[in-house]
PDB file of N, CA and C in Angstrom:
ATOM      1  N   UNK A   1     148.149 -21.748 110.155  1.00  0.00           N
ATOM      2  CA  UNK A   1     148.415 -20.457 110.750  1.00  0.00           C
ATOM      3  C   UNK A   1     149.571 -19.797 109.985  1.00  0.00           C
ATOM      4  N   UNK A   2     148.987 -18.940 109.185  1.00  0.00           N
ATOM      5  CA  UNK A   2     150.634 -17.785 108.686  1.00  0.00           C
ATOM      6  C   UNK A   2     151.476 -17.444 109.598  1.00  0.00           C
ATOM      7  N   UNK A   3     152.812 -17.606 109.203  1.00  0.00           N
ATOM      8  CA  UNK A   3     154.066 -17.253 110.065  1.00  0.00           C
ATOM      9  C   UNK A   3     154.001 -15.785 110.153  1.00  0.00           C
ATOM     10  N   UNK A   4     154.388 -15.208 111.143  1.00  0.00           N
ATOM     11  CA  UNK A   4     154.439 -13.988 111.642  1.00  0.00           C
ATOM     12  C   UNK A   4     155.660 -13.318 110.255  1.00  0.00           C
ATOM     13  N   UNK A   5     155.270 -11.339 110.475  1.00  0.00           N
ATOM     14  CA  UNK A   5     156.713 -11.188 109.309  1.00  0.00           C
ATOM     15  C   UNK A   5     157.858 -11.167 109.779  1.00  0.00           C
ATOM     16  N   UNK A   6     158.693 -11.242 109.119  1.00  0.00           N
ATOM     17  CA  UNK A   6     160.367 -11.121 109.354  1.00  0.00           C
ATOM     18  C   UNK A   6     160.810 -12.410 109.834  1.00  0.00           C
ATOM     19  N   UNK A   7     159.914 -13.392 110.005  1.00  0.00           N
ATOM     20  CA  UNK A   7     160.189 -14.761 110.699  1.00  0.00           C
ATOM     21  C   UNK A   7     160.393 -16.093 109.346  1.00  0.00           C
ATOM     22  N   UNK A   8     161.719 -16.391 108.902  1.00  0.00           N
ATOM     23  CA  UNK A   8     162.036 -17.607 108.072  1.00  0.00           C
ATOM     24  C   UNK A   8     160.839 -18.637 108.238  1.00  0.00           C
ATOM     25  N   UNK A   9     159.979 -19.341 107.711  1.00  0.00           N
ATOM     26  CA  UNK A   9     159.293 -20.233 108.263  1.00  0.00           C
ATOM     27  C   UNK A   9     159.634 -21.513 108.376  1.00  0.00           C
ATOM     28  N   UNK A  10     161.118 -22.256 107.689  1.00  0.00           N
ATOM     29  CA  UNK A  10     161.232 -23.510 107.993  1.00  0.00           C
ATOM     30  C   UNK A  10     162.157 -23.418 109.241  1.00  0.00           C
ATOM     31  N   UNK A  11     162.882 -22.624 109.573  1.00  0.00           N
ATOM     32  CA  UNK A  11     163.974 -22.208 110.659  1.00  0.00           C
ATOM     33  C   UNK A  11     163.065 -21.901 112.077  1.00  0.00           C
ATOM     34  N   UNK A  12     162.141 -20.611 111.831  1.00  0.00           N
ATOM     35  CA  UNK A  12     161.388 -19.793 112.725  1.00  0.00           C
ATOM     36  C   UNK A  12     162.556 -18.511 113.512  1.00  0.00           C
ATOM     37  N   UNK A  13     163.824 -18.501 112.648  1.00  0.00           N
ATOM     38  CA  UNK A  13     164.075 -17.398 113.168  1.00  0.00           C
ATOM     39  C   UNK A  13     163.935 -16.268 112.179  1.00  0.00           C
ATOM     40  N   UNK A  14     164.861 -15.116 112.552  1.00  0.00           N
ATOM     41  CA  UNK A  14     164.742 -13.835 111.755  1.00  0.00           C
ATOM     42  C   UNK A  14     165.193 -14.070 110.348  1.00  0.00           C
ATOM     43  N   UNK A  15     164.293 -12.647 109.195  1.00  0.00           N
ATOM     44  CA  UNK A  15     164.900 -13.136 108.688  1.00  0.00           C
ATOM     45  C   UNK A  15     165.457 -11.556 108.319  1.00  0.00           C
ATOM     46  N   UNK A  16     166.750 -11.535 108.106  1.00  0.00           N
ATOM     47  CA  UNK A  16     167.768 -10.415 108.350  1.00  0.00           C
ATOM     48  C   UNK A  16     167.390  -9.674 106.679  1.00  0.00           C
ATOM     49  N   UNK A  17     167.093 -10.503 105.645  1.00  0.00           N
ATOM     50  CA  UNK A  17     166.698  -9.612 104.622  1.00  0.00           C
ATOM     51  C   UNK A  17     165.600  -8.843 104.507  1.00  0.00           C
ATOM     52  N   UNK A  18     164.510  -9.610 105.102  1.00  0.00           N
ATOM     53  CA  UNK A  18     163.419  -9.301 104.772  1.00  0.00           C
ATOM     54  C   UNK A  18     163.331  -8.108 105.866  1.00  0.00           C
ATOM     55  N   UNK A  19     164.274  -8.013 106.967  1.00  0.00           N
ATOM     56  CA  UNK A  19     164.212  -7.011 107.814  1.00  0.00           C
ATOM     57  C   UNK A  19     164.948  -5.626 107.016  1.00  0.00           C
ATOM     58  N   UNK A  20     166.312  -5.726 106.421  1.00  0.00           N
ATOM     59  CA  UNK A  20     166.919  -5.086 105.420  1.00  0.00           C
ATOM     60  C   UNK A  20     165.956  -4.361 104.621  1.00  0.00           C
ATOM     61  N   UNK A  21     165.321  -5.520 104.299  1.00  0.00           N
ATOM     62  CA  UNK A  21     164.254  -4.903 103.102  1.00  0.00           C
ATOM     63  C   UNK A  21     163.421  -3.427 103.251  1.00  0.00           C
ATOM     64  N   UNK A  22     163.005  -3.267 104.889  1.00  0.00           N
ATOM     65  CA  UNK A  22     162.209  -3.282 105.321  1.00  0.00           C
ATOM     66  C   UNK A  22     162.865  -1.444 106.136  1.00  0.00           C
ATOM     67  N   UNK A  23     164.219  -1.849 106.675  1.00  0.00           N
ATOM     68  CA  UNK A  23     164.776  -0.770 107.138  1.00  0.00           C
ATOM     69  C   UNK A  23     165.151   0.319 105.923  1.00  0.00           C
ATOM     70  N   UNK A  24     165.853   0.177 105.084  1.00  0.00           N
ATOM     71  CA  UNK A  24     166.482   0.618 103.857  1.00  0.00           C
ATOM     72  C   UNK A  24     164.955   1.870 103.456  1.00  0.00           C
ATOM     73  N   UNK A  25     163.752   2.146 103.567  1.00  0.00           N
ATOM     74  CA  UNK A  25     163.448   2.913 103.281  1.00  0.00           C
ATOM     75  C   UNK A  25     162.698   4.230 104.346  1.00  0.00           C
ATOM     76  N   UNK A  26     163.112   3.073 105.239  1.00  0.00           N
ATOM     77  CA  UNK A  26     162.884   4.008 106.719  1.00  0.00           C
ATOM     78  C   UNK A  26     164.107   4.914 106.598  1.00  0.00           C
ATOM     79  N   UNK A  27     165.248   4.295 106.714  1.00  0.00           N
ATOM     80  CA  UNK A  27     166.501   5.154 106.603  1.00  0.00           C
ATOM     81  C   UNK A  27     166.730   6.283 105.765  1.00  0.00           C
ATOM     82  N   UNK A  28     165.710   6.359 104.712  1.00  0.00           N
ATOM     83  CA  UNK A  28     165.814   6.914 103.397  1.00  0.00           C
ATOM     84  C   UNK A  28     165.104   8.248 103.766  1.00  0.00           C
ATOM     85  N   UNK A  29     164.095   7.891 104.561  1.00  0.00           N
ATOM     86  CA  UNK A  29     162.979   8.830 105.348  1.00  0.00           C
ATOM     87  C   UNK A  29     163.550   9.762 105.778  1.00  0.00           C
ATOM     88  N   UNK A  30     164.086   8.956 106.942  1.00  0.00           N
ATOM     89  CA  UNK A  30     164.734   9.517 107.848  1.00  0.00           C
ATOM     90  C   UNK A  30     166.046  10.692 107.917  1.00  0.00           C
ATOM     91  N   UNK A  31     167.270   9.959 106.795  1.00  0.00           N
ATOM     92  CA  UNK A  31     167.778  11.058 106.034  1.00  0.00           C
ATOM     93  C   UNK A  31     167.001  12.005 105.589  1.00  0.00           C
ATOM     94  N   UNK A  32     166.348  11.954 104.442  1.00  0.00           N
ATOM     95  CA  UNK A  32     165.981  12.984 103.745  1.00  0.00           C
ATOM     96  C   UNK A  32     165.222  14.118 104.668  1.00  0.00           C
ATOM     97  N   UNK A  33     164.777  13.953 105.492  1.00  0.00           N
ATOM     98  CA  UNK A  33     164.214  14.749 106.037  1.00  0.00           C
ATOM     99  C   UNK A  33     165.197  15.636 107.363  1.00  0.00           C
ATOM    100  N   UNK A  34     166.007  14.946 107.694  1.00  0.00           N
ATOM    101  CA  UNK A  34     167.063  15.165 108.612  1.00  0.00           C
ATOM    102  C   UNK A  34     167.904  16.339 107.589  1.00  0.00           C
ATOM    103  N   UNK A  35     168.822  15.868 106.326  1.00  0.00           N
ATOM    104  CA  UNK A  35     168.482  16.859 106.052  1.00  0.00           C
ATOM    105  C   UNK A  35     168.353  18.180 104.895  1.00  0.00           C
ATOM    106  N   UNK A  36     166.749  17.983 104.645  1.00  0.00           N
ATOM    107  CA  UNK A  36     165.995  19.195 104.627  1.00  0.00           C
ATOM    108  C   UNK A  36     166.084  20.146 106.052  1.00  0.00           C
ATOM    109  N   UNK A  37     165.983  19.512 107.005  1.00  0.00           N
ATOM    110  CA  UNK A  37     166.031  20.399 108.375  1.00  0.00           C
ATOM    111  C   UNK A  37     167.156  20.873 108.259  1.00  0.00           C
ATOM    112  N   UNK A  38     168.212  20.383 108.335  1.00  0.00           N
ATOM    113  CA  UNK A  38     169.566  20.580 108.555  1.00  0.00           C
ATOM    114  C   UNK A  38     170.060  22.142 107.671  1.00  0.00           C
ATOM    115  N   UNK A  39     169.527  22.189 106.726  1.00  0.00           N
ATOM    116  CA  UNK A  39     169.880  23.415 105.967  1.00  0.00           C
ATOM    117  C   UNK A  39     169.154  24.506 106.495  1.00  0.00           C
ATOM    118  N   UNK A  40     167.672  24.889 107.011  1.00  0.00           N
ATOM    119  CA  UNK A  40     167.431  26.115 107.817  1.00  0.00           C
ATOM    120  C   UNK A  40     167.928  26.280 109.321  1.00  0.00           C
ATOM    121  N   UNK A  41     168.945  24.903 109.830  1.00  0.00           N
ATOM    122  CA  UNK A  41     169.080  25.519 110.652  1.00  0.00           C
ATOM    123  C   UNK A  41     170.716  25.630 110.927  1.00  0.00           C
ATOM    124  N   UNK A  42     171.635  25.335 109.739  1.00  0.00           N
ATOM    125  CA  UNK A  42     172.140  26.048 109.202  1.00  0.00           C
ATOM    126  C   UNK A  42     172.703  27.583 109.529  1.00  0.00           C
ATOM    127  N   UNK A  43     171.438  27.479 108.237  1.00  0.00           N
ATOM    128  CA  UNK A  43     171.308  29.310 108.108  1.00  0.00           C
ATOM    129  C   UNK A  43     170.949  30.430 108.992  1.00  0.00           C
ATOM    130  N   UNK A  44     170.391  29.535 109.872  1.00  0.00           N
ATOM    131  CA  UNK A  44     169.895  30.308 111.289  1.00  0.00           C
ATOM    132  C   UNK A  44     171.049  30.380 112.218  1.00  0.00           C
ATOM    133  N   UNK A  45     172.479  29.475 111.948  1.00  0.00           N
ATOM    134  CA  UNK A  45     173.385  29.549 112.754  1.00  0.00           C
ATOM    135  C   UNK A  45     174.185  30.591 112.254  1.00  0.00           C
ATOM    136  N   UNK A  46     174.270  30.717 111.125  1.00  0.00           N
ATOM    137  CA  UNK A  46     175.399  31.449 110.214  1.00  0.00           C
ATOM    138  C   UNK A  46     174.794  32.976 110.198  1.00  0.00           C
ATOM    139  N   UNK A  47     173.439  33.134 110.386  1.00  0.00           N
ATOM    140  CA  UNK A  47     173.229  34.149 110.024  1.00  0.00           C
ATOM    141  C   UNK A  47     172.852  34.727 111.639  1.00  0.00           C
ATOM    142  N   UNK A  48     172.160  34.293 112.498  1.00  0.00           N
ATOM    143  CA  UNK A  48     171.733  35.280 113.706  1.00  0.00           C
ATOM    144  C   UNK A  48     170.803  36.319 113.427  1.00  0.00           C
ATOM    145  N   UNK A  49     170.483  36.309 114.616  1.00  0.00           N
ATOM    146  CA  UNK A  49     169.617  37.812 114.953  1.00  0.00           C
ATOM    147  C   UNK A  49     168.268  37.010 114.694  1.00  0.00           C
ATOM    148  N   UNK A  50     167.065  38.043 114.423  1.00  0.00           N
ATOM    149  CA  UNK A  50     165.665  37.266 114.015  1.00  0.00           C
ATOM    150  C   UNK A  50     165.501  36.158 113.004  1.00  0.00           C
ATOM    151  N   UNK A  51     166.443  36.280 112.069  1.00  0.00           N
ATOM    152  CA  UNK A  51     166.545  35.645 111.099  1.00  0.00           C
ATOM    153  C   UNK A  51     166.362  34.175 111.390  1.00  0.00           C
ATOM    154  N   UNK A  52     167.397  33.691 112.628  1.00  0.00           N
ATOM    155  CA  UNK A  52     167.610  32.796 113.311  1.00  0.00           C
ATOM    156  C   UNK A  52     166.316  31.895 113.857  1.00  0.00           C
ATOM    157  N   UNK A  53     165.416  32.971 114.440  1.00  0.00           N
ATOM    158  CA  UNK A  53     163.980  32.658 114.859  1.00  0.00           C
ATOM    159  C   UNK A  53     163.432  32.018 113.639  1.00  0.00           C
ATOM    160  N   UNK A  54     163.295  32.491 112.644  1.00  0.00           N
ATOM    161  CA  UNK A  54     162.786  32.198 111.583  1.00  0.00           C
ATOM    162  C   UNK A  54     163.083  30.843 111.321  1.00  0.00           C
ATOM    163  N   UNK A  55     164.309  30.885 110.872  1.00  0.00           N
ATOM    164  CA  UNK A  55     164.955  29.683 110.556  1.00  0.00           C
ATOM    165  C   UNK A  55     164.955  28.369 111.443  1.00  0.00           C
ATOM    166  N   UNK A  56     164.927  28.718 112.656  1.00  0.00           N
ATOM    167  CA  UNK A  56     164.588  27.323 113.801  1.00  0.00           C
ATOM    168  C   UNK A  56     163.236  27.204 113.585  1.00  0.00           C
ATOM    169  N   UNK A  57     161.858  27.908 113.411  1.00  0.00           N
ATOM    170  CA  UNK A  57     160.982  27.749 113.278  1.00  0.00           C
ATOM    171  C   UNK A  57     160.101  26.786 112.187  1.00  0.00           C
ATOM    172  N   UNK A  58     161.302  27.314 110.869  1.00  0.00           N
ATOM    173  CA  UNK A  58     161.055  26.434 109.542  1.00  0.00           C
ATOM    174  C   UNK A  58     161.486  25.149 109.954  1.00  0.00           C
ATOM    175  N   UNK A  59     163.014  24.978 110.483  1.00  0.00           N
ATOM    176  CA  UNK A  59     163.445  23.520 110.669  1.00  0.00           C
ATOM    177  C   UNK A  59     162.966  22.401 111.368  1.00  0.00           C
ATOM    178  N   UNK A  60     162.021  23.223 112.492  1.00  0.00           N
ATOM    179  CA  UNK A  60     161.026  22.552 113.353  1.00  0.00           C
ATOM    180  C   UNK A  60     159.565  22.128 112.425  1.00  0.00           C
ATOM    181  N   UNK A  61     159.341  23.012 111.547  1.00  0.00           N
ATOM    182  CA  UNK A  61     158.453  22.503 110.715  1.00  0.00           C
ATOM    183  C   UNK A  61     158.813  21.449 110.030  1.00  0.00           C
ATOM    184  N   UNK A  62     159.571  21.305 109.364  1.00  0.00           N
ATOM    185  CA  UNK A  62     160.349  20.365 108.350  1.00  0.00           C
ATOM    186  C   UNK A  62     160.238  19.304 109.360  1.00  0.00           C
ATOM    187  N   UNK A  63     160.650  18.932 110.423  1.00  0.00           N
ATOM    188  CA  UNK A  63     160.960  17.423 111.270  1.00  0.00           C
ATOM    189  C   UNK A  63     159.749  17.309 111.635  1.00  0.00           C
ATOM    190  N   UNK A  64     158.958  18.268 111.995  1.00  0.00           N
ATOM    191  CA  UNK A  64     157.473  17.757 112.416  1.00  0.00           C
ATOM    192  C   UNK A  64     156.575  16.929 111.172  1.00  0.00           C
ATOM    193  N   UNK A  65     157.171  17.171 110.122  1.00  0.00           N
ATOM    194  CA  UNK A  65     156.385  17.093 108.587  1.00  0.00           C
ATOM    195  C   UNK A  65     156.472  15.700 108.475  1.00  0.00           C
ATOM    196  N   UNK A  66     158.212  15.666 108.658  1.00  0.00           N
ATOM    197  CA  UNK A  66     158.878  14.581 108.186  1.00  0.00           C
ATOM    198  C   UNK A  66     159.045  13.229 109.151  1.00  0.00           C
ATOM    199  N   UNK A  67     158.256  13.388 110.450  1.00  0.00           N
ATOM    200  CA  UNK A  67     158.162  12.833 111.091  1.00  0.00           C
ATOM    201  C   UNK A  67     156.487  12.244 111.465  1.00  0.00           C
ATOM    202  N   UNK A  68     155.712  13.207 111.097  1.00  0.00           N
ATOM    203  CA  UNK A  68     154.439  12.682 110.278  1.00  0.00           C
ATOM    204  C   UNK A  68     154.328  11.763 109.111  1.00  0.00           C
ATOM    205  N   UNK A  69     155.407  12.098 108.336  1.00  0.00           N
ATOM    206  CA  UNK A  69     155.471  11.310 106.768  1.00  0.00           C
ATOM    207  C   UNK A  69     155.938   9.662 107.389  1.00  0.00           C
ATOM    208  N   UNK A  70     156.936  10.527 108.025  1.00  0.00           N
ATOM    209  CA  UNK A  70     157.134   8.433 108.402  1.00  0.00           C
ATOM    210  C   UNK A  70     156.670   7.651 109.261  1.00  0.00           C
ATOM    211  N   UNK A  71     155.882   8.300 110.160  1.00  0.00           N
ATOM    212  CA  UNK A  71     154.446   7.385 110.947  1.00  0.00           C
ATOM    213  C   UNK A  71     153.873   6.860 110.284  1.00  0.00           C
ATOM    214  N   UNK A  72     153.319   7.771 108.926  1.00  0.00           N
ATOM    215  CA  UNK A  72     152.166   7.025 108.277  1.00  0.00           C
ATOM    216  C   UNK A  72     152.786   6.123 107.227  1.00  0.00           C
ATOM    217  N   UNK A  73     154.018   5.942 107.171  1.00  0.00           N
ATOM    218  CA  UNK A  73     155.006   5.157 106.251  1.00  0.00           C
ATOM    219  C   UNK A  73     154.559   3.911 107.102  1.00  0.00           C
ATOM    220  N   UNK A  74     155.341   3.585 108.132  1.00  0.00           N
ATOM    221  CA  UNK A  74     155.261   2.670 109.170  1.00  0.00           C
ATOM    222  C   UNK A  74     153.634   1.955 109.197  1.00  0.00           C
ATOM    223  N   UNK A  75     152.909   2.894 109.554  1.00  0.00           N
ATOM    224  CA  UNK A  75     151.241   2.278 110.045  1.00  0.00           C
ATOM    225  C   UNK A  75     150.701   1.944 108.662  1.00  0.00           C
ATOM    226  N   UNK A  76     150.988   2.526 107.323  1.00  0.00           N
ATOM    227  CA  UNK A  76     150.553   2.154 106.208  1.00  0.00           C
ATOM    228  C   UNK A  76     151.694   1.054 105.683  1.00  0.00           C
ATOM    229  N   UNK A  77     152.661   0.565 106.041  1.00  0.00           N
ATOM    230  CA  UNK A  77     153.335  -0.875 105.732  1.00  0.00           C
ATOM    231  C   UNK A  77     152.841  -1.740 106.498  1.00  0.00           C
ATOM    232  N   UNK A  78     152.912  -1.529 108.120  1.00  0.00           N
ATOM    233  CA  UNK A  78     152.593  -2.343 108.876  1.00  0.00           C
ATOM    234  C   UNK A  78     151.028  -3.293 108.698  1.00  0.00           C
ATOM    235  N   UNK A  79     149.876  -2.173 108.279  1.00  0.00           N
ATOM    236  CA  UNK A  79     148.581  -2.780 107.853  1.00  0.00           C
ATOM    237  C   UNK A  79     149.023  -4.221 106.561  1.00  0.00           C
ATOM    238  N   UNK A  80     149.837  -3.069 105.502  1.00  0.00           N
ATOM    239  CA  UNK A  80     150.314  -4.446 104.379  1.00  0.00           C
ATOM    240  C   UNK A  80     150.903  -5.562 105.076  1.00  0.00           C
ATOM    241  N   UNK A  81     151.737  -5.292 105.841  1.00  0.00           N
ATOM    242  CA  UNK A  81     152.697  -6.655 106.165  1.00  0.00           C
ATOM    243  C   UNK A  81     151.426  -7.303 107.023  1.00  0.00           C
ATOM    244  N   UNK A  82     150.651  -7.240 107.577  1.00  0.00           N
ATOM    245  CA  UNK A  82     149.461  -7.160 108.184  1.00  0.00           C
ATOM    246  C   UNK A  82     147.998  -8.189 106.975  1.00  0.00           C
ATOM    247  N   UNK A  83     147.592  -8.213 106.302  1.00  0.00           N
ATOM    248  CA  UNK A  83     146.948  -8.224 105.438  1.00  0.00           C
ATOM    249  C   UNK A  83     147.680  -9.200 104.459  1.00  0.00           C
ATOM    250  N   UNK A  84     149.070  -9.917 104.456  1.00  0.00           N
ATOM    251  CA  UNK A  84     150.054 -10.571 103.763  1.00  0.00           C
ATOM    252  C   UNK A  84     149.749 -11.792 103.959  1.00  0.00           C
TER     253      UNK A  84
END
């Protein structure tokens, strides 16, 4: 029976790198997209009026994008770690 992932197999506990391994590009995601948002809404603070509309509208796009991108990050590793 293959050991489950993230699990040492002569120990059976965690294993903190392979979890490292594993977080480090989630985080990467997660920044980068945090922020791309972060700058239209920004500009939507600094600037006001409709502009503002605009600009919350884009930034909401951007996290919806970027929060799509890293679902399918997740469900397309998880199948690999899956298939290992």
């Amino acid at each position: 029976m293959p050991n489950p992932p993230f699990v040492e197999p002569g120990t059976l506990s965690l294993d903190f790198d392979a979890l490292r391994r594993e977080a480090i590009p989630i985080t990467a995601l997660v920044a980068l997209f945090g922020g791309l948002a972060l700058l239209p809404f920004a500009v939507g603070a600094a600037v006001g009026g409709p502009l503002a509309l605009l600009s919350a509208v884009v930034g909401q796009f951007v996290l919806a994008v970027g929060t799509a991108m890293l679902l399918l990050y997740v469900v397309t590793r998880a199948i690999q770690l899956a298939d290992a």
